[in-house]
C-alpha atoms as a PDB file:
ATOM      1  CA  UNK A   1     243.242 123.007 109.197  1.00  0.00           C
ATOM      2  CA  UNK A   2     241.167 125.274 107.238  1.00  0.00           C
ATOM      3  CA  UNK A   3     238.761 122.379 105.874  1.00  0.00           C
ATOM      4  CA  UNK A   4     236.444 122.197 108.365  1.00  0.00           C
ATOM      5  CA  UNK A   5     235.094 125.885 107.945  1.00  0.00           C
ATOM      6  CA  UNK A   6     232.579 124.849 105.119  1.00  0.00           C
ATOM      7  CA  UNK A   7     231.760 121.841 107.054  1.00  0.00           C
ATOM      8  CA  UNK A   8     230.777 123.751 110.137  1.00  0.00           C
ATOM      9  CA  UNK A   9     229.018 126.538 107.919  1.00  0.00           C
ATOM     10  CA  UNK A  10     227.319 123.820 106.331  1.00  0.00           C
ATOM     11  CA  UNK A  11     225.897 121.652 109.605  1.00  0.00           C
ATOM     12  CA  UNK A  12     224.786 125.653 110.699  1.00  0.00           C
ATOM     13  CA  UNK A  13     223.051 126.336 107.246  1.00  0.00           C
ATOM     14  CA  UNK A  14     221.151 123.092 108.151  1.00  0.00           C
ATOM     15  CA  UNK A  15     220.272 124.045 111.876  1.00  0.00           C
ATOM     16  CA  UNK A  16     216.361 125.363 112.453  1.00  0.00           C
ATOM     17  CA  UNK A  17     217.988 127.835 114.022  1.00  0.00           C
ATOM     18  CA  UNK A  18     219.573 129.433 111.327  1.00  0.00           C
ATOM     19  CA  UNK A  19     215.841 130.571 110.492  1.00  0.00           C
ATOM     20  CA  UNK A  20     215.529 132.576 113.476  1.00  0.00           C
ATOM     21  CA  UNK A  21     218.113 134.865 111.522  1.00  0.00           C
ATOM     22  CA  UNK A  22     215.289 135.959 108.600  1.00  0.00           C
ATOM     23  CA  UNK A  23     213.169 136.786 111.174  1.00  0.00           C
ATOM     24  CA  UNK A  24     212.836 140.767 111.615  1.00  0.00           C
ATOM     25  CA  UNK A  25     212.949 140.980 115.287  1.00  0.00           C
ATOM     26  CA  UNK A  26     216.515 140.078 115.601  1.00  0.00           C
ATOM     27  CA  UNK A  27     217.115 143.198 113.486  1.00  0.00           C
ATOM     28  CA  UNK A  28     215.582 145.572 115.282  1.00  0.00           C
ATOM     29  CA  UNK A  29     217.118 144.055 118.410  1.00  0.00           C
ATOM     30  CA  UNK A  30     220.857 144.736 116.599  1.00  0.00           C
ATOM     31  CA  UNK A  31     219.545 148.090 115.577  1.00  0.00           C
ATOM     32  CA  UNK A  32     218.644 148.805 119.351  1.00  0.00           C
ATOM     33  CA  UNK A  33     222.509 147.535 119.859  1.00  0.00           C
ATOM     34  CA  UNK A  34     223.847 149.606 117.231  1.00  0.00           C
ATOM     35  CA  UNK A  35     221.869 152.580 118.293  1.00  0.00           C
ATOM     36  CA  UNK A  36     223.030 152.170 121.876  1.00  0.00           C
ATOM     37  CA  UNK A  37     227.013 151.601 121.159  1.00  0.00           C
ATOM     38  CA  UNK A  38     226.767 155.162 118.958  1.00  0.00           C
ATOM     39  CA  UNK A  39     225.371 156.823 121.921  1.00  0.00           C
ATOM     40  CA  UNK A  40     228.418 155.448 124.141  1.00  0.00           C
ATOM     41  CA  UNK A  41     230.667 156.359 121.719  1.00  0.00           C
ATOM     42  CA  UNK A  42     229.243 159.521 120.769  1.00  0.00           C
ATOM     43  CA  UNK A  43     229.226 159.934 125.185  1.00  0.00           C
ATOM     44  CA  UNK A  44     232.766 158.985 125.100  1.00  0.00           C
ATOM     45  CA  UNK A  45     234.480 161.225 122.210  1.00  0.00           C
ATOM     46  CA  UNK A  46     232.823 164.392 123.607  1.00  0.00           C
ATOM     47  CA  UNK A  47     233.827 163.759 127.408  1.00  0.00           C
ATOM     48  CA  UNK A  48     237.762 162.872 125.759  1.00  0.00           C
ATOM     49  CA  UNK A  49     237.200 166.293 123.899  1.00  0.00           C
ATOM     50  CA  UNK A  50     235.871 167.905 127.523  1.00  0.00           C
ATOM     51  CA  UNK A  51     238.601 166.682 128.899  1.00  0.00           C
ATOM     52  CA  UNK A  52     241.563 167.692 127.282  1.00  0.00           C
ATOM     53  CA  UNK A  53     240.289 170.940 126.521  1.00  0.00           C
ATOM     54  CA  UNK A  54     239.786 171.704 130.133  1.00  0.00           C
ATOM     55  CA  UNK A  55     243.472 170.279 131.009  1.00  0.00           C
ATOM     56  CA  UNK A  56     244.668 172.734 128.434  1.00  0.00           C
ATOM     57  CA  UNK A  57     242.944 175.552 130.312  1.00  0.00           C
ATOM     58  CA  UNK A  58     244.407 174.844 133.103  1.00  0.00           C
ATOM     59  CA  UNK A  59     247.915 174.908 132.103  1.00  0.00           C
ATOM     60  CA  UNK A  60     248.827 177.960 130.428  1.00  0.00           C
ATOM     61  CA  UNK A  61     251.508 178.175 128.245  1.00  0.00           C
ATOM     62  CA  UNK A  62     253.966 181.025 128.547  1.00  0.00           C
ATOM     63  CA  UNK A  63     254.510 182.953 125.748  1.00  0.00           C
ATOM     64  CA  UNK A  64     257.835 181.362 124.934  1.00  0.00           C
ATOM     65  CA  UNK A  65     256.910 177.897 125.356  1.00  0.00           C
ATOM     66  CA  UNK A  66     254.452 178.230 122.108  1.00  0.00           C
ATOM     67  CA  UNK A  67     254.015 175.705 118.646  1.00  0.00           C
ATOM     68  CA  UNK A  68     256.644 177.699 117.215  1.00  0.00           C
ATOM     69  CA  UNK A  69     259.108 177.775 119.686  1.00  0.00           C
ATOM     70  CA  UNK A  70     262.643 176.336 117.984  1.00  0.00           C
ATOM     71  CA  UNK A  71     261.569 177.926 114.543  1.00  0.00           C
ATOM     72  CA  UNK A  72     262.847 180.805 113.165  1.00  0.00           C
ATOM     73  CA  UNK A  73     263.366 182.133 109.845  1.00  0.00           C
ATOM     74  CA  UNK A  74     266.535 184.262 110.188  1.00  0.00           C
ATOM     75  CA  UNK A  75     268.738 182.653 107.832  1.00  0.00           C
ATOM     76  CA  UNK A  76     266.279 181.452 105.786  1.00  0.00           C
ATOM     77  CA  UNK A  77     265.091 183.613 102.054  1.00  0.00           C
ATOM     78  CA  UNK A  78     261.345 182.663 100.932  1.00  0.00           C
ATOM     79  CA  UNK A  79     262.878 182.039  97.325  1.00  0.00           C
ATOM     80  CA  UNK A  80     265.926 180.651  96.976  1.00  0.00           C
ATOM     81  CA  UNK A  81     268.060 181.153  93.752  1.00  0.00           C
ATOM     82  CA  UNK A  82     268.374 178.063  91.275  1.00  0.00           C
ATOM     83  CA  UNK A  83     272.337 177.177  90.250  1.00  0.00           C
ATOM     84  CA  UNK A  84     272.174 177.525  86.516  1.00  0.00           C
ATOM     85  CA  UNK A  85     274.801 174.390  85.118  1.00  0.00           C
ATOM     86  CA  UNK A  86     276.659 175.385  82.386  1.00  0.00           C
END
């Protein structure tokens, strides 16, 4: 199943149009592609970022509803005392 891989890269290596490929207009036409998908993805993160700030805005949390909410620390010491064995 996986023989005919080299064969096919072989019959391409031998295709005059595999020469096209050293030619350096075909890289600056993938740089202009590469330089283009950034942009869109650079477009894309910041309007995600936009976005979900301004939804945050919008709903405000109340003060009990925080990241800490559920935590507390009343029955819990900062150091805890190691159980010597004897």
């Amino acid at each position: 199943m996986g023989s005919w891989l080299p064969l096919a890269a072989a019959l391409l290596l031998r295709v005059p149009a595999a020469e096209a490929l050293a030619e350096p207009e075909l890289c600056y036409v993938l740089d202009g592609v590469l330089f283009l998908y950034g942009i869109v993805l650079t477009v894309l993160y910041c309007r995600l970022k936009f976005v979900t700030r301004r939804a945050l805005q919008r709903t405000p949390m109340k003060p009990e509803e925080g990241i800490y909410t559920g935590l507390s620390t009343e029955h819990q010491e900062t150091y805890e005392m190691l159980q010597h064995k004897s």
